[in-house]
C-alpha atoms as a PDB file:
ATOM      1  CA  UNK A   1      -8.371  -0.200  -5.589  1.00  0.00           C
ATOM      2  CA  UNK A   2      -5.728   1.911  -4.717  1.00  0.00           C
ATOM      3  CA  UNK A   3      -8.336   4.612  -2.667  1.00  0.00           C
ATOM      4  CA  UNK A   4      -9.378   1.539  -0.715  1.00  0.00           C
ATOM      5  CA  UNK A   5      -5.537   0.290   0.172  1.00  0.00           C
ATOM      6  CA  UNK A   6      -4.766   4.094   1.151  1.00  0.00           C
ATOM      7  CA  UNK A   7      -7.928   4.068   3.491  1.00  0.00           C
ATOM      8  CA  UNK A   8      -7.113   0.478   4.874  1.00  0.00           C
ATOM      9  CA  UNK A   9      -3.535   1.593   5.233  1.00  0.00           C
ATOM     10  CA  UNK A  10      -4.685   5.001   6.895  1.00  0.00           C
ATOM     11  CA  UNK A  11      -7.110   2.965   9.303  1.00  0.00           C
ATOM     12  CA  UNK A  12      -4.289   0.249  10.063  1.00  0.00           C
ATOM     13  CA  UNK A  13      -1.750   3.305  11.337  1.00  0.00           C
ATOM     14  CA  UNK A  14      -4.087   5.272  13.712  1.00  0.00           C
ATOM     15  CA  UNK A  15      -5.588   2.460  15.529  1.00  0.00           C
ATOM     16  CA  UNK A  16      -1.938   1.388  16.264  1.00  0.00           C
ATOM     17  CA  UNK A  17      -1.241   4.768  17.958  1.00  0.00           C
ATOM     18  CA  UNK A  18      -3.429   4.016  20.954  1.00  0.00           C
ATOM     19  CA  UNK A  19      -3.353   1.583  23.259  1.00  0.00           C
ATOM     20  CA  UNK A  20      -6.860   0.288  25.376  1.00  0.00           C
ATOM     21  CA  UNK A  21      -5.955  -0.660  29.505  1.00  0.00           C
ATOM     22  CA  UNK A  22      -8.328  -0.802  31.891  1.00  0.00           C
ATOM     23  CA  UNK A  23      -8.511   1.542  34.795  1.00  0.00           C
ATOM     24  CA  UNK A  24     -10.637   2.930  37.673  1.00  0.00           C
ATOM     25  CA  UNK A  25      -9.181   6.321  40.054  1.00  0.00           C
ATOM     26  CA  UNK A  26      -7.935   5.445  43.478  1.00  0.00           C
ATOM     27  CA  UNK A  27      -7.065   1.783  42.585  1.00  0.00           C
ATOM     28  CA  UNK A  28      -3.475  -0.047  42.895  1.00  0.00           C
ATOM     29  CA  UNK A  29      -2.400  -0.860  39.560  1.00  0.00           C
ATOM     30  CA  UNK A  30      -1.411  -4.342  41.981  1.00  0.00           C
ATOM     31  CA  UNK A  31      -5.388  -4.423  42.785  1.00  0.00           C
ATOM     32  CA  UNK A  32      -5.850  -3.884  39.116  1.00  0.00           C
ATOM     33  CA  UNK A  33      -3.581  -6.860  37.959  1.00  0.00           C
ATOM     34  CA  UNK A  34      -5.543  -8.866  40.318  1.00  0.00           C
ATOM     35  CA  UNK A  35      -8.781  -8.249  39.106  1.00  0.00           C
ATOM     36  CA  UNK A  36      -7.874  -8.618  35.686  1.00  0.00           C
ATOM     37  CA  UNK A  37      -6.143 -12.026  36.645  1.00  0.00           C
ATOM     38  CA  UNK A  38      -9.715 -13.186  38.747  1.00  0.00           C
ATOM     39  CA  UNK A  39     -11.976 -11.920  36.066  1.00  0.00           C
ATOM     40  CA  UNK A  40      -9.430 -14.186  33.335  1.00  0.00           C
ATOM     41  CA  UNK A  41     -10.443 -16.704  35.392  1.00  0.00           C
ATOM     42  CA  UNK A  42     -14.012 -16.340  35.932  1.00  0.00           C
ATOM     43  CA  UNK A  43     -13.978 -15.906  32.168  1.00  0.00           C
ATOM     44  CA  UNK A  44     -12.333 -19.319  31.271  1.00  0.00           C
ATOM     45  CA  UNK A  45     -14.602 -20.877  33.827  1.00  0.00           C
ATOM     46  CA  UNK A  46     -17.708 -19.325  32.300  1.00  0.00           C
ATOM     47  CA  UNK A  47     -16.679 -19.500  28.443  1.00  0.00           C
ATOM     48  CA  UNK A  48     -14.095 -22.424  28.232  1.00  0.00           C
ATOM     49  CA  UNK A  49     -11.884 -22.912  25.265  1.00  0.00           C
ATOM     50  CA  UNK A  50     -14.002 -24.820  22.666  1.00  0.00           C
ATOM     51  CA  UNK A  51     -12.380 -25.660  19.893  1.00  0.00           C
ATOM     52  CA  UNK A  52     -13.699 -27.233  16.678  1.00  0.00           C
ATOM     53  CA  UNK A  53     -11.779 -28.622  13.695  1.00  0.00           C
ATOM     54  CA  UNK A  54     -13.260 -26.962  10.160  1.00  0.00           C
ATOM     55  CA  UNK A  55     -11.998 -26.985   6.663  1.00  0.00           C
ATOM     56  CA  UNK A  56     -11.122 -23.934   3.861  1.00  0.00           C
ATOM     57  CA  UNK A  57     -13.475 -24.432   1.159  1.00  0.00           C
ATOM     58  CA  UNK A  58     -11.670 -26.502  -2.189  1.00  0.00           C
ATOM     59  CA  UNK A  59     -10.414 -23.827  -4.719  1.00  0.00           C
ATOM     60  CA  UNK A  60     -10.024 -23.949  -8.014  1.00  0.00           C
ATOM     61  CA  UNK A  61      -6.692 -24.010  -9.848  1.00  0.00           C
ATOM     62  CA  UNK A  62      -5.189 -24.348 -13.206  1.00  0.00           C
ATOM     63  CA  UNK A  63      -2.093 -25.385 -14.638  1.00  0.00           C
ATOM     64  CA  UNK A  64      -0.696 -25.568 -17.935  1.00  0.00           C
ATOM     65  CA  UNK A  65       1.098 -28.008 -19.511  1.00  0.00           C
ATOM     66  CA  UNK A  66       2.522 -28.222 -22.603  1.00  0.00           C
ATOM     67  CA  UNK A  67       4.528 -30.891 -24.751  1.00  0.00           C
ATOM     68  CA  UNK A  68       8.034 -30.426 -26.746  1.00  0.00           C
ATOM     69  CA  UNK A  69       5.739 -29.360 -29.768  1.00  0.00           C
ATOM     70  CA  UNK A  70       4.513 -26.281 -27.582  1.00  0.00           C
ATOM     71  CA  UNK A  71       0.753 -27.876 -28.058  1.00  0.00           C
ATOM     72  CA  UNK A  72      -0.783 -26.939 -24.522  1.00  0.00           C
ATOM     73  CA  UNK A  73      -3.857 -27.414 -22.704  1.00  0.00           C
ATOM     74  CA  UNK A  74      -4.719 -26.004 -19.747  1.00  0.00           C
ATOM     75  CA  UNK A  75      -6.273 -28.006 -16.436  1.00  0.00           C
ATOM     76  CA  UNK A  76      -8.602 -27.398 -13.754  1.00  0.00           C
ATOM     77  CA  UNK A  77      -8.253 -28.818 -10.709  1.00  0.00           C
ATOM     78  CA  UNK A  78      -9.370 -28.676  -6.633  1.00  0.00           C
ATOM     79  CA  UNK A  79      -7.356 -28.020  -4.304  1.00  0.00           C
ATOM     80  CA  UNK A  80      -7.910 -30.119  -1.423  1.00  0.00           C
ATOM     81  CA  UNK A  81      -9.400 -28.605   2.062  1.00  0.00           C
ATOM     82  CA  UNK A  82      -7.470 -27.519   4.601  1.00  0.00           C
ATOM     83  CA  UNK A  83      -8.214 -28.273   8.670  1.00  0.00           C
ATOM     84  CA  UNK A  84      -8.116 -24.941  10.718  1.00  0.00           C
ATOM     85  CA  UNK A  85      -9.212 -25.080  14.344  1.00  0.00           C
ATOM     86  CA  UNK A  86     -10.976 -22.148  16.411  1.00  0.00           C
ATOM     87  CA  UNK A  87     -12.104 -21.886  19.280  1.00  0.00           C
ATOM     88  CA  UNK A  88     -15.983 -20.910  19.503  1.00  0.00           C
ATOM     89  CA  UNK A  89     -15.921 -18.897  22.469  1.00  0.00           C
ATOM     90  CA  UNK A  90     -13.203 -17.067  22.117  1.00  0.00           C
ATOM     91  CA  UNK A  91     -15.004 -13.773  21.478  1.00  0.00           C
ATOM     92  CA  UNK A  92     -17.774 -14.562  24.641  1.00  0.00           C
ATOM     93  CA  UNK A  93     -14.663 -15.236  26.372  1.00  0.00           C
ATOM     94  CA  UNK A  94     -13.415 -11.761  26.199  1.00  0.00           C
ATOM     95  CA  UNK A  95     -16.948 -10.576  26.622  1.00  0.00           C
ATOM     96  CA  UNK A  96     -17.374 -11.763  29.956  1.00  0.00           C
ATOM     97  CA  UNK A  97     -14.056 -10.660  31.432  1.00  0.00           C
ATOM     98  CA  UNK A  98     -14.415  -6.979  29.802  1.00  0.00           C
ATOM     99  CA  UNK A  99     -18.004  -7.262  31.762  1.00  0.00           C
ATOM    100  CA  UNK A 100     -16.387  -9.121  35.228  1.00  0.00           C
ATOM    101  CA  UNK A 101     -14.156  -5.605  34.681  1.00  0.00           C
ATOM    102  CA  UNK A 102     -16.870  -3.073  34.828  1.00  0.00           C
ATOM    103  CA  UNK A 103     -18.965  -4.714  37.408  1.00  0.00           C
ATOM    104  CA  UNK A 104     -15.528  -4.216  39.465  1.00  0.00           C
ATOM    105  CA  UNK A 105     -15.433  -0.527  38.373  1.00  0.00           C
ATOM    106  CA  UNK A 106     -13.139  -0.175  36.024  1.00  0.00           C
ATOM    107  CA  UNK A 107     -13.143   1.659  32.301  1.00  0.00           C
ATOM    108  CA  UNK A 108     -11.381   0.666  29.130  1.00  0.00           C
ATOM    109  CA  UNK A 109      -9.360   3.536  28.167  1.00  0.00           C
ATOM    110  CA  UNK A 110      -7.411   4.071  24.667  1.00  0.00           C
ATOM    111  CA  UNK A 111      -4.427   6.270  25.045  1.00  0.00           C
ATOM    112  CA  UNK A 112      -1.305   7.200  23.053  1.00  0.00           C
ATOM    113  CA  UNK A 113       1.973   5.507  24.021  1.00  0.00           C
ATOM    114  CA  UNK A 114       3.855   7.641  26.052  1.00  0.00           C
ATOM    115  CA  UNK A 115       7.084   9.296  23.809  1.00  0.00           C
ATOM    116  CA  UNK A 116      10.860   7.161  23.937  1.00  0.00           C
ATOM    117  CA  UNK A 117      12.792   9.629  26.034  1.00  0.00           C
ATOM    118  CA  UNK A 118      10.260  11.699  28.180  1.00  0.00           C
ATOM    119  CA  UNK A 119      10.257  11.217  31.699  1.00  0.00           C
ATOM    120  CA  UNK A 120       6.605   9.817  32.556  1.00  0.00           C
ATOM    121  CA  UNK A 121       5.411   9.430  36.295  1.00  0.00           C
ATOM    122  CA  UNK A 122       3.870   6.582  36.702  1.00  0.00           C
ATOM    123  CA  UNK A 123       1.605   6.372  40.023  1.00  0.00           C
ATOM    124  CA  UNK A 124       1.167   3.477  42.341  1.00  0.00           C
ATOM    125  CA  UNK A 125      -2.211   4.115  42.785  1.00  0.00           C
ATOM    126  CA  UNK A 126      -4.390   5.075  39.542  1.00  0.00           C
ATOM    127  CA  UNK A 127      -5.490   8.775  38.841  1.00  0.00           C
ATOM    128  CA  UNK A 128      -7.688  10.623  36.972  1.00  0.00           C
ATOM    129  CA  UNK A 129      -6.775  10.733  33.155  1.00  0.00           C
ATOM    130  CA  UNK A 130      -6.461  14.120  31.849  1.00  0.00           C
ATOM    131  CA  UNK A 131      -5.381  15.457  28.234  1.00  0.00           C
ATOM    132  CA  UNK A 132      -1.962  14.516  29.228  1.00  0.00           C
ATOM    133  CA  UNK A 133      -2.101  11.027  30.144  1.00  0.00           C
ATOM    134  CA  UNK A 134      -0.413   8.505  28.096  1.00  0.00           C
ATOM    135  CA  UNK A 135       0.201   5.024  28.265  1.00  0.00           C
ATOM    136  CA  UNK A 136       3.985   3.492  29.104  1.00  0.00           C
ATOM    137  CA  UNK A 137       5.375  -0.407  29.848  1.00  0.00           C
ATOM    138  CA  UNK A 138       6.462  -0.808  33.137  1.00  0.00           C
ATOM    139  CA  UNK A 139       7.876  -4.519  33.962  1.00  0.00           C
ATOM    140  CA  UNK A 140       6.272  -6.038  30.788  1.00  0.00           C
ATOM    141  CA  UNK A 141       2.484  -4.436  31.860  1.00  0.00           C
ATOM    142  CA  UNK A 142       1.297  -1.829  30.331  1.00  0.00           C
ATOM    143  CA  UNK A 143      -0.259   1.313  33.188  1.00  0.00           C
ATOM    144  CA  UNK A 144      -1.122   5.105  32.093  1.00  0.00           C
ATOM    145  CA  UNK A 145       1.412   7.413  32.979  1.00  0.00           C
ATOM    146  CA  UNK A 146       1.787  11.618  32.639  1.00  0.00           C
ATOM    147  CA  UNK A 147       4.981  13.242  31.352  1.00  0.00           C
ATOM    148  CA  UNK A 148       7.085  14.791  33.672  1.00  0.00           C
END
């Protein structure tokens, strides 16, 4: 058990060192934030939210009770189901905008945040990614960026 918490742990801290943006050379990172904000769109339109109401399953319980001789018994019982809702097209959702996003060009990357501190330039227009490029948060969106 605790070879399989150390793993999950393990797992849990390196996928939350990179961080996945789209991007395609030579475009605006405005044009970008446009496309993603059409393709949203086209994706809500094409996969609308579809909720449906379901239930967690009754589990069982016990309790003990006892009387002021210390005689106790012990008692099963149900809990009663809970309503949850999701929404069925969530996941198709997000598949059809990730594919409105590549028909337009662009590539999901996964890069590193960009160090507290270092001076990153961050490009108007989107280059290349090399062994240097990093991610940063410029005005609440995150864009890749190379240290300075």
């Amino acid at each position: 058990m605790q070879r399989f918490a150390l793993v999950a742990l393990c797992g849990v801290l390196l996928s939350g060192c990179n961080y996945t943006v789209y991007h395609q050379a030579g475009k605006s990172v405005q044009d970008r934030d446009r496309d993603i904000t059409n393709c949203d769109v086209q994706a809500l339109r094409d996969a609308p939210v579809q909720t449906q109401i379901r239930y967690t399953a009754p589990q069982p319980r016990e309790r003990k009770i006892c009387d002021d001789k210390g005689n106790c018994l012990t008692e099963t019982y149900w809990t009663r189901p809970e309503p949850y809702t999701v929404d069925i097209n969530e996941d198709l959702r997000s598949r059809v905008k990730a594919q409105c996003m590549m028909d337009q060009g662009y590539s999901q990357v996964s890069l590193p945040m960009c160090d507290n501190g270092t001076s990153v330039s961050v490009p108007v227009t989107m280059k290349g990614i090399s062994a240097k490029s990093c991610v940063v948060r410029v005005n609440g969106k995150l864009q890749v960026g190379e240290p300075s």
